[in-house]
C-alpha atoms as a PDB file:
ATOM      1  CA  UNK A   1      31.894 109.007   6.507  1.00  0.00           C
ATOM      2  CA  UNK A   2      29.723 108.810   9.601  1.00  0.00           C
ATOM      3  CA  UNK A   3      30.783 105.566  10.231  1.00  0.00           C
ATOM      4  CA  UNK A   4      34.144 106.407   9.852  1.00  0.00           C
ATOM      5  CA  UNK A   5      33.750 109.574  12.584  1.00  0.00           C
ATOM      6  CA  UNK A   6      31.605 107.061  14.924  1.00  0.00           C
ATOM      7  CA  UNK A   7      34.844 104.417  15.263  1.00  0.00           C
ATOM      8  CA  UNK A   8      37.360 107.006  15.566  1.00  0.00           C
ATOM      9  CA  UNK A   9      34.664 108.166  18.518  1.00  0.00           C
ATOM     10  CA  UNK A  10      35.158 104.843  19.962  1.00  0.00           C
ATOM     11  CA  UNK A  11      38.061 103.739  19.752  1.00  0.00           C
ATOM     12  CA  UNK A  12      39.500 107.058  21.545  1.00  0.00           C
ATOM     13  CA  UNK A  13      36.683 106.616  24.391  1.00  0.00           C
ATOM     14  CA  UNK A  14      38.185 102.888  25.036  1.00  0.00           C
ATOM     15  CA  UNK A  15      41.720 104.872  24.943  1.00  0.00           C
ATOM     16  CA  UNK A  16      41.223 106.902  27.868  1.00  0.00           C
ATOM     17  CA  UNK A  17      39.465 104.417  29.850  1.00  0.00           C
ATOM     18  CA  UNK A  18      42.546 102.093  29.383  1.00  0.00           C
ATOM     19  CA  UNK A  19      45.101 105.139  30.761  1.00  0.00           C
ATOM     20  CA  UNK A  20      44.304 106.317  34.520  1.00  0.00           C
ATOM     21  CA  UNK A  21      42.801 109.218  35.791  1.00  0.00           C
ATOM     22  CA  UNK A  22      45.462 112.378  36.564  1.00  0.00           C
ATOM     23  CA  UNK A  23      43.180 113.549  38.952  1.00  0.00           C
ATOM     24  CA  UNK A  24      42.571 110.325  41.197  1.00  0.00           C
ATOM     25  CA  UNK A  25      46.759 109.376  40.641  1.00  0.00           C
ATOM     26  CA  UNK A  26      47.102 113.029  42.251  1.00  0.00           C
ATOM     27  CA  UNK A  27      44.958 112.179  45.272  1.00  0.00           C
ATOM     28  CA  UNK A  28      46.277 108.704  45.920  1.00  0.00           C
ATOM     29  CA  UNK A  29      49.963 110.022  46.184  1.00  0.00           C
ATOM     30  CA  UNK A  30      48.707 113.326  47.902  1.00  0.00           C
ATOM     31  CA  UNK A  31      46.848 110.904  50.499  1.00  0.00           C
ATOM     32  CA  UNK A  32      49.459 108.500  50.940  1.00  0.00           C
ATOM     33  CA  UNK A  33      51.858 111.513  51.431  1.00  0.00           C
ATOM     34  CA  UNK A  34      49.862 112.923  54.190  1.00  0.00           C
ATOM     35  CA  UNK A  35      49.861 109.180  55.815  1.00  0.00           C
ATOM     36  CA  UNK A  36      53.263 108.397  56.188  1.00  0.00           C
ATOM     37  CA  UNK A  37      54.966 110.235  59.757  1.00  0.00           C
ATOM     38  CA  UNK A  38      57.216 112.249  59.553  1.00  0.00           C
ATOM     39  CA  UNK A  39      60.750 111.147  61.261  1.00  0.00           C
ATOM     40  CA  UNK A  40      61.767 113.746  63.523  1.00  0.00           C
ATOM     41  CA  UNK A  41      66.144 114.478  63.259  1.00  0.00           C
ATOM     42  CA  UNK A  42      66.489 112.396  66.755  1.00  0.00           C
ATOM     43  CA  UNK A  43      64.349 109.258  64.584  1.00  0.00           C
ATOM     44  CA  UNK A  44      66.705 109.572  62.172  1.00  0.00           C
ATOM     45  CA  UNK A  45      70.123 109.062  64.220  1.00  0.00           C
ATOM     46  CA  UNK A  46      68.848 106.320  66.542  1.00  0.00           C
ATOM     47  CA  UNK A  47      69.382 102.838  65.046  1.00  0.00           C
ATOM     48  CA  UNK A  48      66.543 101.128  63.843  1.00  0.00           C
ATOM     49  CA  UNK A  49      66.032  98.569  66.663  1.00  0.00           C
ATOM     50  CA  UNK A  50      63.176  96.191  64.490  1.00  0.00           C
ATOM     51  CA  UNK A  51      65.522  96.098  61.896  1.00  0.00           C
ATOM     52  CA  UNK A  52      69.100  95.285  63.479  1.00  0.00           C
ATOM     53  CA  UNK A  53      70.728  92.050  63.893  1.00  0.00           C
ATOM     54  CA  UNK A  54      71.193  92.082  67.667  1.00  0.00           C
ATOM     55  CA  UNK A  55      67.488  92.198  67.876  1.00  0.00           C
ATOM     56  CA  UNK A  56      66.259  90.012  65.079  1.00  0.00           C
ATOM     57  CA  UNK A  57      68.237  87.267  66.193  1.00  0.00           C
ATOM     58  CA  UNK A  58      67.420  87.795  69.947  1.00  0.00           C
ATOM     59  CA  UNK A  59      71.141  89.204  70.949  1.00  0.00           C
ATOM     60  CA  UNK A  60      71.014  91.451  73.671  1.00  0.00           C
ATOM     61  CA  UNK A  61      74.688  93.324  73.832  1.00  0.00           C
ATOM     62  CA  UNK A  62      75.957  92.944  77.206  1.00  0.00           C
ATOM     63  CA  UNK A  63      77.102  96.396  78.809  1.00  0.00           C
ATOM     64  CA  UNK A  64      79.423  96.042  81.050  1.00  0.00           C
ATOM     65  CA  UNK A  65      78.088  97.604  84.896  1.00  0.00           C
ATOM     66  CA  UNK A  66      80.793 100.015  85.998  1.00  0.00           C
ATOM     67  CA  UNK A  67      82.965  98.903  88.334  1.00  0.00           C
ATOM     68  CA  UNK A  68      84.269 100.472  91.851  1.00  0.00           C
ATOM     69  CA  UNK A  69      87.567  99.614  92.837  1.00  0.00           C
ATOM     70  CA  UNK A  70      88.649  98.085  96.660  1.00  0.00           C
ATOM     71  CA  UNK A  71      90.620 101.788  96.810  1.00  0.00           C
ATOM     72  CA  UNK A  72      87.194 104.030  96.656  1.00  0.00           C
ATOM     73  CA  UNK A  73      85.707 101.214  99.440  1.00  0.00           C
ATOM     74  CA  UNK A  74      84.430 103.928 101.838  1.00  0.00           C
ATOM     75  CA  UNK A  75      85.819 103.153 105.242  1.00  0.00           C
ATOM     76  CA  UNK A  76      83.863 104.221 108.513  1.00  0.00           C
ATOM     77  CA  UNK A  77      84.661 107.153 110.999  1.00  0.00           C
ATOM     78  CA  UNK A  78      84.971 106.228 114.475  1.00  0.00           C
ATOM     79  CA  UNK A  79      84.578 108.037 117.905  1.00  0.00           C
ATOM     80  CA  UNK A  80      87.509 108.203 119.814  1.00  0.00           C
ATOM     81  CA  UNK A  81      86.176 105.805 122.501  1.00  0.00           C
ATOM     82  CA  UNK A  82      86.186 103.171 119.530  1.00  0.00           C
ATOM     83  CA  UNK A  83      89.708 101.103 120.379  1.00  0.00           C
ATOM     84  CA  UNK A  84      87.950 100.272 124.534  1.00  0.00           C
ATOM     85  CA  UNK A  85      85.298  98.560 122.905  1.00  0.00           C
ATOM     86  CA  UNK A  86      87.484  96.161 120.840  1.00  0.00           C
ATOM     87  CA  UNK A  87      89.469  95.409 123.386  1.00  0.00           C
ATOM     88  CA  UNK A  88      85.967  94.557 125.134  1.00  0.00           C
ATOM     89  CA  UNK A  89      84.948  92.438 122.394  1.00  0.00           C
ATOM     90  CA  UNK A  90      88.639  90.811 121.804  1.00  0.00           C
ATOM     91  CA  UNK A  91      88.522  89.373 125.243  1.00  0.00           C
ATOM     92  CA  UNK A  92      85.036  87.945 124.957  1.00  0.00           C
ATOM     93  CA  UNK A  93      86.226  86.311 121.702  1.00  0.00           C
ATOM     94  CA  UNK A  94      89.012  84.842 123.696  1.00  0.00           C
ATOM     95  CA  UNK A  95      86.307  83.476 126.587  1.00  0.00           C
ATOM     96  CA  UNK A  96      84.266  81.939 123.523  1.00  0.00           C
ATOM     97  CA  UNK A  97      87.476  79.918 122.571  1.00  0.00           C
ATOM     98  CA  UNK A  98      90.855  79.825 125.082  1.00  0.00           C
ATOM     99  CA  UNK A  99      92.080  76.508 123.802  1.00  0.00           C
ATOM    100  CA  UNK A 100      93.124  78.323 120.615  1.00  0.00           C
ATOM    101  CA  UNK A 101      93.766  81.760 122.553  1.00  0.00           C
ATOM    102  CA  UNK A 102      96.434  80.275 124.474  1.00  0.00           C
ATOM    103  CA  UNK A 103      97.953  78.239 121.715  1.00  0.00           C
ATOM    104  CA  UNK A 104      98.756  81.586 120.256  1.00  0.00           C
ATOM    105  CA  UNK A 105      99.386  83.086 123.305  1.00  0.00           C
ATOM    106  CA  UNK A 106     101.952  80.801 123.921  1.00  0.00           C
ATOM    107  CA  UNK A 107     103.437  81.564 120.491  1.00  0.00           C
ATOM    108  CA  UNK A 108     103.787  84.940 121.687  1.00  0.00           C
ATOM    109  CA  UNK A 109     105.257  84.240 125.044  1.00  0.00           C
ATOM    110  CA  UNK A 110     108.272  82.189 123.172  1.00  0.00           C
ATOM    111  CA  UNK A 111     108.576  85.058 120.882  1.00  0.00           C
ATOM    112  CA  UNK A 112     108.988  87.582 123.926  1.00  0.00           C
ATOM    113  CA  UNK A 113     111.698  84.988 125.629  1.00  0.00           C
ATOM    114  CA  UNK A 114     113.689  84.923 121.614  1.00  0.00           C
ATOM    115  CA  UNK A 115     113.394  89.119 122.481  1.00  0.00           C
ATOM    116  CA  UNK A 116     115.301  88.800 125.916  1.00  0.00           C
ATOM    117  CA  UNK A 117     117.543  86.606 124.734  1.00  0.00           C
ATOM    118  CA  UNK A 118     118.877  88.568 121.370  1.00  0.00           C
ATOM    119  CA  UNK A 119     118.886  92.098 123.884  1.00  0.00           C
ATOM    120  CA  UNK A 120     121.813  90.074 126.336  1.00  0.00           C
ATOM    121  CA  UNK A 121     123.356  88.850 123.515  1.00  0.00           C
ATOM    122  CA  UNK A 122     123.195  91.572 120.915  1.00  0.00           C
ATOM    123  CA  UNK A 123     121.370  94.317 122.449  1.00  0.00           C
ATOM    124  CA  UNK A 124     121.873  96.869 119.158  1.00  0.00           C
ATOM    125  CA  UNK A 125     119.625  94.341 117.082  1.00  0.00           C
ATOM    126  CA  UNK A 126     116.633  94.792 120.096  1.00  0.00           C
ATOM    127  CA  UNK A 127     115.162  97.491 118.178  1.00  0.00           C
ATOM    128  CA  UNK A 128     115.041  95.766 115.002  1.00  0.00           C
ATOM    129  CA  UNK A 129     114.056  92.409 116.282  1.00  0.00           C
ATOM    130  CA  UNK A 130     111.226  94.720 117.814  1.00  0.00           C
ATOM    131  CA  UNK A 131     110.644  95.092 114.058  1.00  0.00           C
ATOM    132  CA  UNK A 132     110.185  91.613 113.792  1.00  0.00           C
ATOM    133  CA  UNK A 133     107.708  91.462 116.737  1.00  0.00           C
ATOM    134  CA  UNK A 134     105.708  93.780 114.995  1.00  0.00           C
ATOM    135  CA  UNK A 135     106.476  91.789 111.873  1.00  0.00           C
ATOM    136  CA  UNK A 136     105.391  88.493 113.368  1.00  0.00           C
ATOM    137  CA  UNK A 137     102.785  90.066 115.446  1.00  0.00           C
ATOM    138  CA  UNK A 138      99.509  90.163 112.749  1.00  0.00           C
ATOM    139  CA  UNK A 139     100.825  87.594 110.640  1.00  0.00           C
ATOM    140  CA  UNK A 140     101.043  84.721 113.952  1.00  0.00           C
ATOM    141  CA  UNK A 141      97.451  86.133 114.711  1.00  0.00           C
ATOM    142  CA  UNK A 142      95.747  85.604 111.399  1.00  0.00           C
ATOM    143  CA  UNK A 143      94.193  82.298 113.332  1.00  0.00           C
ATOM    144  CA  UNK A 144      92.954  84.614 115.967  1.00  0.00           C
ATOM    145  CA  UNK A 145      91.216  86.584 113.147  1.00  0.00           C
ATOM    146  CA  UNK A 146      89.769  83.377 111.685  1.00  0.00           C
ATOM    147  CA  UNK A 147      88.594  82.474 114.849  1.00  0.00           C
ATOM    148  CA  UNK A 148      86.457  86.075 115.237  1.00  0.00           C
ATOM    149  CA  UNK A 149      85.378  86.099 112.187  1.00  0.00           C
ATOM    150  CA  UNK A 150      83.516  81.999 112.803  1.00  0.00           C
ATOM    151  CA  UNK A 151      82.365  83.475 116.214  1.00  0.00           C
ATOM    152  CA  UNK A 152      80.566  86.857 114.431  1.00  0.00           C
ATOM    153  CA  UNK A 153      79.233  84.184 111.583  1.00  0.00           C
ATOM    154  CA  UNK A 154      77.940  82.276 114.264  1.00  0.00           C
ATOM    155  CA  UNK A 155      80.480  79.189 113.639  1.00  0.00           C
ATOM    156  CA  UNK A 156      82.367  76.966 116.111  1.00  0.00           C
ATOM    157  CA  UNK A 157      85.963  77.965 116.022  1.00  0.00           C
ATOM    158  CA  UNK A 158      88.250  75.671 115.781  1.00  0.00           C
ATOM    159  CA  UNK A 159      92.185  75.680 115.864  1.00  0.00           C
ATOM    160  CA  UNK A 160      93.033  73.225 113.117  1.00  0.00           C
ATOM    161  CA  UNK A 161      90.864  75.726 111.054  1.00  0.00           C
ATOM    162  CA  UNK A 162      93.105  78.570 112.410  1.00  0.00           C
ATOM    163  CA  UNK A 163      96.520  77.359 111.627  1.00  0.00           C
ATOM    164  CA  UNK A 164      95.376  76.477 107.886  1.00  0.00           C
ATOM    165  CA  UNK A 165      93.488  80.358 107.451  1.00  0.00           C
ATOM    166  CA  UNK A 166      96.367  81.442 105.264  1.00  0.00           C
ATOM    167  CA  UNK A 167      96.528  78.932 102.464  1.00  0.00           C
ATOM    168  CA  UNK A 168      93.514  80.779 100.709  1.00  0.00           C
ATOM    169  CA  UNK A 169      95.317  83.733 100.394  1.00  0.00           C
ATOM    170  CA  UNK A 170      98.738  83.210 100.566  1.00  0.00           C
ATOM    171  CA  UNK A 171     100.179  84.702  97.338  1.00  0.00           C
ATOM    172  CA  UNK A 172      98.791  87.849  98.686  1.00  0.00           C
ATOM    173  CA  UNK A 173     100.338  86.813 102.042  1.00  0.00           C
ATOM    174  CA  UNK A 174     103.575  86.537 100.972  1.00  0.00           C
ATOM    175  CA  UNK A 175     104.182  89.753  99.029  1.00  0.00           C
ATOM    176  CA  UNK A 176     102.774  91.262 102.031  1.00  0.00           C
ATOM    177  CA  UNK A 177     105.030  89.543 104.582  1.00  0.00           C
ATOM    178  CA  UNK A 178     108.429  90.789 101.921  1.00  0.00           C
ATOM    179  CA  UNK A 179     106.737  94.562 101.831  1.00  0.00           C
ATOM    180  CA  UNK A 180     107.042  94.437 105.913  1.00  0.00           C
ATOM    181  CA  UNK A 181     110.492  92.403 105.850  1.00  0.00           C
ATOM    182  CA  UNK A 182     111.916  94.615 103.959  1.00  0.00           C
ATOM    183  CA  UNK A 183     110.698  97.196 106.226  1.00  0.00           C
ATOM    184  CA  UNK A 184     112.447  95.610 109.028  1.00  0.00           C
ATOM    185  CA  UNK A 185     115.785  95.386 107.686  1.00  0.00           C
ATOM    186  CA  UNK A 186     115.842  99.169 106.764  1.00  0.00           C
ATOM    187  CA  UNK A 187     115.077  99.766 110.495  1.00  0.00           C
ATOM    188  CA  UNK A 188     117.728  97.033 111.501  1.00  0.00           C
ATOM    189  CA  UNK A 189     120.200  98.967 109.513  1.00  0.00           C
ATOM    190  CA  UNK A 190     119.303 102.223 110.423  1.00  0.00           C
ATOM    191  CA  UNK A 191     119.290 101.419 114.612  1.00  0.00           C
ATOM    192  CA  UNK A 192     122.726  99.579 113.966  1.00  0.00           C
ATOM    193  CA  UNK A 193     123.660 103.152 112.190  1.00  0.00           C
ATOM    194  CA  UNK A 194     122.782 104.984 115.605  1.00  0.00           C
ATOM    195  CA  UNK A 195     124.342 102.730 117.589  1.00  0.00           C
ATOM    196  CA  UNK A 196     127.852 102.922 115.745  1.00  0.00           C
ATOM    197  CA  UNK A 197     127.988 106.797 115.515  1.00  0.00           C
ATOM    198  CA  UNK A 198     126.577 107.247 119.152  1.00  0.00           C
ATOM    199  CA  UNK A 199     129.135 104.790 120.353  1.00  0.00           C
ATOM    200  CA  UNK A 200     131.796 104.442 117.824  1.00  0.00           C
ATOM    201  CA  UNK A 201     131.165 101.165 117.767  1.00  0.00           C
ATOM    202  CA  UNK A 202     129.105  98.676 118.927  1.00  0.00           C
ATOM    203  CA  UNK A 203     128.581  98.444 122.829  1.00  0.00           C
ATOM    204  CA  UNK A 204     129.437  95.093 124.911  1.00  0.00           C
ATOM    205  CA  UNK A 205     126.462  93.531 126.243  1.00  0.00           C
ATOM    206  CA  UNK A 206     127.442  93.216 129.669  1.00  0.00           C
ATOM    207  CA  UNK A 207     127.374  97.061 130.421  1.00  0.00           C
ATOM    208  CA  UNK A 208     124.646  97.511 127.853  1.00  0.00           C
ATOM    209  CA  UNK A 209     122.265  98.970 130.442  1.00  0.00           C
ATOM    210  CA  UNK A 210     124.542 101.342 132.053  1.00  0.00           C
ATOM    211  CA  UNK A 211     125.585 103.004 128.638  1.00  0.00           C
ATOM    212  CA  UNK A 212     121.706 103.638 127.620  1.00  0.00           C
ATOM    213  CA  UNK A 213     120.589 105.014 130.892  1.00  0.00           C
ATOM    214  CA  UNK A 214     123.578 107.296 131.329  1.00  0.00           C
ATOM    215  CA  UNK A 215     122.813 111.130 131.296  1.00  0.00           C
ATOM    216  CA  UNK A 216     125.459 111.987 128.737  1.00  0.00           C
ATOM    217  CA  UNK A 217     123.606 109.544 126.231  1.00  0.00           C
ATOM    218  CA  UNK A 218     120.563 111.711 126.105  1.00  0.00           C
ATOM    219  CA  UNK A 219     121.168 112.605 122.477  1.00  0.00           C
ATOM    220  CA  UNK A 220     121.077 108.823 121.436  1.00  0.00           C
ATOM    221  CA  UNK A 221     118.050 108.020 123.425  1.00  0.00           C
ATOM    222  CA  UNK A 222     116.162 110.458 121.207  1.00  0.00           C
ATOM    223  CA  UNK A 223     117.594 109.525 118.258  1.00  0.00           C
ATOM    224  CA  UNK A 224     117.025 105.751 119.046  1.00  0.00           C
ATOM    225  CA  UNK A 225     113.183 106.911 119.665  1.00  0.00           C
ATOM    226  CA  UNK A 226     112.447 108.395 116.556  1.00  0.00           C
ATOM    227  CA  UNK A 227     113.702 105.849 114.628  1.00  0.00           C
ATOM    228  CA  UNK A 228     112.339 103.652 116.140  1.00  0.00           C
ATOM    229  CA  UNK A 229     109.109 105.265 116.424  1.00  0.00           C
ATOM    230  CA  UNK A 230     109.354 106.187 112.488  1.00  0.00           C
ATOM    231  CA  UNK A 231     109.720 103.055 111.537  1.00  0.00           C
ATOM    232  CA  UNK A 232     106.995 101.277 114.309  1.00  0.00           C
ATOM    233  CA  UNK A 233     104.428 104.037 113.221  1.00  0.00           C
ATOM    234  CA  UNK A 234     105.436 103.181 109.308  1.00  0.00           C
ATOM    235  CA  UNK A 235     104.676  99.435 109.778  1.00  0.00           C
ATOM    236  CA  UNK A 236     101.780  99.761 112.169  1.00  0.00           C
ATOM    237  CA  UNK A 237      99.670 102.318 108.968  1.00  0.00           C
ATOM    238  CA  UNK A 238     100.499  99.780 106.674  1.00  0.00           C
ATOM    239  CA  UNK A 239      99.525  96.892 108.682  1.00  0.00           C
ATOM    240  CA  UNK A 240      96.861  97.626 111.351  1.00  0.00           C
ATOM    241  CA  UNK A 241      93.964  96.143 109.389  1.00  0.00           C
ATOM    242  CA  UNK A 242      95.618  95.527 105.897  1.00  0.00           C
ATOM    243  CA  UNK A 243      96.132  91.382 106.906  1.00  0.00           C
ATOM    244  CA  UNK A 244      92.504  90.535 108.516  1.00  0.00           C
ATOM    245  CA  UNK A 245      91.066  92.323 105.000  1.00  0.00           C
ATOM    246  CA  UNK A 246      93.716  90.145 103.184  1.00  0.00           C
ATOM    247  CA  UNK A 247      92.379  87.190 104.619  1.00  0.00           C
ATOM    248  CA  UNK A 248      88.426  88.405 104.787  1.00  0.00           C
ATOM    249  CA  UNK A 249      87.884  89.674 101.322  1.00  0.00           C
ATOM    250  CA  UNK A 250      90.775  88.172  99.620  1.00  0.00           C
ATOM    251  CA  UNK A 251      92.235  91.565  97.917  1.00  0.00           C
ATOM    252  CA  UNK A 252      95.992  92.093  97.077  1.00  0.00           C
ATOM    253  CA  UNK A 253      98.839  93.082  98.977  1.00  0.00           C
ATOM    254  CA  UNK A 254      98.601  96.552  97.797  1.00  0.00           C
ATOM    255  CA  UNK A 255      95.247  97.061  97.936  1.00  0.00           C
ATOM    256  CA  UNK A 256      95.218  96.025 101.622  1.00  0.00           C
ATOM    257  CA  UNK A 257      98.052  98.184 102.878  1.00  0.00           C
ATOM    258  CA  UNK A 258      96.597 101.368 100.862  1.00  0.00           C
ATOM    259  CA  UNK A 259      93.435 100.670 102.561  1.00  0.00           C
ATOM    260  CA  UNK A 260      95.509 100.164 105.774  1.00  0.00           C
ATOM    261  CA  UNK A 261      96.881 103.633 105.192  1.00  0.00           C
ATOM    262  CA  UNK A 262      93.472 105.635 104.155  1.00  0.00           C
ATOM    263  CA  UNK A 263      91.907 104.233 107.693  1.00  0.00           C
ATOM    264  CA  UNK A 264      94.837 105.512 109.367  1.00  0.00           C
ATOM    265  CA  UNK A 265      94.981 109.074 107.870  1.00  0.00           C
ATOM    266  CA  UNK A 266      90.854 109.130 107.860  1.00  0.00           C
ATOM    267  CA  UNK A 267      91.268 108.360 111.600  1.00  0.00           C
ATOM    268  CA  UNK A 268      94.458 109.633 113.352  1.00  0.00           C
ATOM    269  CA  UNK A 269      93.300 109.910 116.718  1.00  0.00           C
ATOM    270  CA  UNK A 270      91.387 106.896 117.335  1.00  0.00           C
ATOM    271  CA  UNK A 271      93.961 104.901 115.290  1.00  0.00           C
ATOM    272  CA  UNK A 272      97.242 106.803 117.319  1.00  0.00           C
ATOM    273  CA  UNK A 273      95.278 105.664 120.424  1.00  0.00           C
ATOM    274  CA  UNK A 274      94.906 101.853 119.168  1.00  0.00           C
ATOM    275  CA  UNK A 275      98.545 101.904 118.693  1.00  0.00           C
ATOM    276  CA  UNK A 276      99.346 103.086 122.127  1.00  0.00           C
ATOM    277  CA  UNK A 277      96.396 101.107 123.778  1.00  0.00           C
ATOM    278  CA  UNK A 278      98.573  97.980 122.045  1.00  0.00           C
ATOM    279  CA  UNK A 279     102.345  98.909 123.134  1.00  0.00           C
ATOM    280  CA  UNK A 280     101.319  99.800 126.342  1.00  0.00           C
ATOM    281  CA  UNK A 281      99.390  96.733 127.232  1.00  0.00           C
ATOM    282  CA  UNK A 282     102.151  94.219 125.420  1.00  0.00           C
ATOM    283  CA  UNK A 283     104.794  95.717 127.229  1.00  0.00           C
ATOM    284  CA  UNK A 284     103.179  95.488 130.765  1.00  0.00           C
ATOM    285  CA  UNK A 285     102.404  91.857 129.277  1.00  0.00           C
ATOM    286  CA  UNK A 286     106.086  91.483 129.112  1.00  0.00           C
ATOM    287  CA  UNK A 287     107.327  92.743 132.725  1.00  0.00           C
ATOM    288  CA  UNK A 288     106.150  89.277 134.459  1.00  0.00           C
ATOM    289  CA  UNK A 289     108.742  87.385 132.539  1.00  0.00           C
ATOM    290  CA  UNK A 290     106.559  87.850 129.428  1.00  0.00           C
ATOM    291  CA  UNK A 291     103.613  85.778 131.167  1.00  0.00           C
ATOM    292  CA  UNK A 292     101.010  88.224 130.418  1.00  0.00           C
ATOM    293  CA  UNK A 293     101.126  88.034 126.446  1.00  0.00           C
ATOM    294  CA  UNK A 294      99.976  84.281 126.939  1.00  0.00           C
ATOM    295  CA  UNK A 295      96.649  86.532 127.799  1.00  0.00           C
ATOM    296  CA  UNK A 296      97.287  89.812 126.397  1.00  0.00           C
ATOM    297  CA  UNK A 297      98.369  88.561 123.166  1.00  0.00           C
ATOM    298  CA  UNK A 298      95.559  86.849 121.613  1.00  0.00           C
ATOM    299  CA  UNK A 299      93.052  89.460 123.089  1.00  0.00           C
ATOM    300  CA  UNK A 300      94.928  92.228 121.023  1.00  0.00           C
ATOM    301  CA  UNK A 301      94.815  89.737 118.448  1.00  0.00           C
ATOM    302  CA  UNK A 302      90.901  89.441 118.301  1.00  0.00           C
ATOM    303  CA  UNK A 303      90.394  92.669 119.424  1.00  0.00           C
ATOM    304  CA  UNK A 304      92.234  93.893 115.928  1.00  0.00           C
ATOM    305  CA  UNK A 305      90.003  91.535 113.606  1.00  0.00           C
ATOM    306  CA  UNK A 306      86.771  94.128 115.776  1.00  0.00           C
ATOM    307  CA  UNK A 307      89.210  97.527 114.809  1.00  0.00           C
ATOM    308  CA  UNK A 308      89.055  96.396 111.063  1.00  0.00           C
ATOM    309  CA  UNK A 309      85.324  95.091 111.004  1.00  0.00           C
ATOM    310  CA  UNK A 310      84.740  98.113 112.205  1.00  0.00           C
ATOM    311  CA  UNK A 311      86.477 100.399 110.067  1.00  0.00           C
ATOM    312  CA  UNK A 312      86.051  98.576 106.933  1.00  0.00           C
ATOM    313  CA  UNK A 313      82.351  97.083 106.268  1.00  0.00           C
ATOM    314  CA  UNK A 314      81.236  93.658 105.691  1.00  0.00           C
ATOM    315  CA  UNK A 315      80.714  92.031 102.193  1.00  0.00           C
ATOM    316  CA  UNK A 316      77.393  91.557 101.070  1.00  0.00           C
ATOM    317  CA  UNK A 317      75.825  88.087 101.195  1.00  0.00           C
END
C-alpha cells in the first residue's frame, strides 16, 4: 500500500511539472502588456507608411504643386513719369539698330500715304481705316519688339529675325488679329452710321473739308469724337501690351488682352498718358507728308515693348 501511495506521489509531481506555472504565464502576459505602446487616436488614422505599397515598392505619389494662372500674374505700378522714359529707351533701341527701324518705318510711312488716299476718296471710311492703323499698328511692330527684346538679352538684332518673330506664336496671333478686326468693322459701321444721319447721306469728297469744319456741324464733330474715341480707347486697353506678351511668353489671345486690360485699369493715368504721348507724336509724324513716322514710328514701336517690360515682369531663367 505504501508503494502504491509513493507512485501516485510521483506520478502527480511529474504532472505539474509537465503543465506551466499560472503565476509566471500571468507575469509574462502582464510584462509583455506593459511593453507594447500604446497607439494614440491620431496613430491610428494615419496610414501605416512601413507597411503600404507606395513605400515598399519605392513609389513616391506625385502631388501635383498648385498652379497660378497668367490672370493672377501681378503686374507693376508705375509713376506717372513712366511713358518719358520709354520713349527714352525706344529711341536708343532704334540707334542700336536703324537698318531695321527704318524698314518698319517705312512700312508705316506707306500706311500713312494708303490713309490720305482713302480720306480724298472716301473720307467717311477715315475713321475706320484709323481703326485699321491702330489695327496694323502693334501687329507691323512685333519685329520692333523682337528686336528690343535681343538688345535687353544682349543679342545682335537682326531683321530677317524680325520679320519671322510671329511664326512661334501665330495661332495666338491670329485669334488676336480677328478679336481687333472685328473691332474695326463695328467702328467702320458705326462712323458710317454718323455720317448718314448727320448728313443724310454720305458727303462728296470734294467739299469734304468744308462740311466738317462748318459751325452748324458742331453736333457731328462730337459725335464723330466719341465714337471714335470709344472705340480707339477700346482697342488701345485691349492691345497696349497684350501682343509683345503674346510674342514674349507665348500665352493665348485671351489671356493677353485680359492682362492688357488689368494694366490699363491698375494704371489709368500713366496708361491715358501713353496713349496721348502716342497720338500726339504720330500725328505730328504725319503733318510733313507723313515723313516723320519713318522715325516716329519704330521709336513708339520699341518704346511699347519698354511700357510692357515694365508693367509686366520678366520670366524666370
Amino acid at each position: 500500500m505504501n508503494t502504491t501511495a509513493l507512485s501516485s506521489t510521483l506520478t502527480m509531481a511529474a504532472t505539474r511539472e509537465d503543465q506551466p506555472s499560472p503565476t509566471m504565464g500571468q507575469a509574462t502576459a502582464h510584462t509583455e502588456h506593459a511593453s507594447t505602446p500604446v497607439a494614440t487616436p491620431q496613430e491610428l488614422e494615419a496610414p501605416d507608411a512601413t507597411n503600404s505599397p507606395a513605400t515598399a515598392s519605392g513609389y513616391v505619389p506625385y502631388v501635383e504643386p498648385e498652379r497660378s494662372g497668367i490672370l493672377s500674374l501681378p503686374l507693376a505700378d508705375l509713376p506717372l513719369s513712366a511713358p518719358f522714359g520709354w520713349l527714352r529707351k525706344g529711341w536708343q533701341d532704334f540707334t542700336c539698330c536703324p537698318k531695321s527701324g527704318l524698314f518698319y518705318g517705312l512700312c508705316f510711312f506707306l500706311m500713312g500715304h494708303a490713309l490720305w488716299a482713302v480720306f480724298k476718296a472716301a473720307p467717311a471710311y477715315v475713321l475706320a481705316l484709323s481703326a485699321g492703323f491702330l489695327l496694323m499698328g502693334p501687329f507691323l511692330s512685333l519685329g520692333l519688339y523682337h528686336a528690343s527684346r535681343d538688345i535687353e538679352n544682349r543679342r545682335r538684332p537682326s531683321l530677317r529675325a524680325s520679320l519671322l518673330a510671329w511664326r512661334p506664336t501665330k495661332g495666338a496671333m491670329a485669334i488676336f488679329a480677328g478679336v481687333l478686326l472685328v473691332l474695326e468693322m463695328v467702328w467702320g459701321r458705326a462712323s458710317l452710321i454718323v455720317f448718314a444721319v448727320t448728313f443724310n447721306g454720305m458727303p462728296s469728297a470734294e467739299d469734304t473739308l468744308t462740311q466738317l469744319l462748318n459751325p452748324q456741324n458742331i453736333e457731328f464733330l462730337a459725335a464723330y469724337t466719341l465714337v471714335g474715341g470709344f472705340f480707339a480707347g477700346l482697342i488701345f486697353c485691349i492691345s497696349v501690351i497684350a501682343i509683345p506678351m503674346i510674342m514674349d511668353r507665348e500665352v493665348d489671345a485671351v489671356s493677353a488682352g485680359l492682362t492688357s486690360i488689368r494694366a490699363c485699369f491698375q494704371n489709368p493715368g500713366v496708361m491715358l498718358l501713353w496713349g496721348a504721348l502716342i497720338t500726339l507724336c504720330i500725328g505730328l509724324s504725319m503733318l510733313p507728308y507723313f515723313l516723320g513716322l519713318l522715325v516716329t514710328g519704330p521709336v513708339v514701336g520699341h518704346a511699347t515693348w519698354h511700357a510692357y517690360r515694365a508693367i509686366v515682369p520678366a520670366q524666370p531663367d
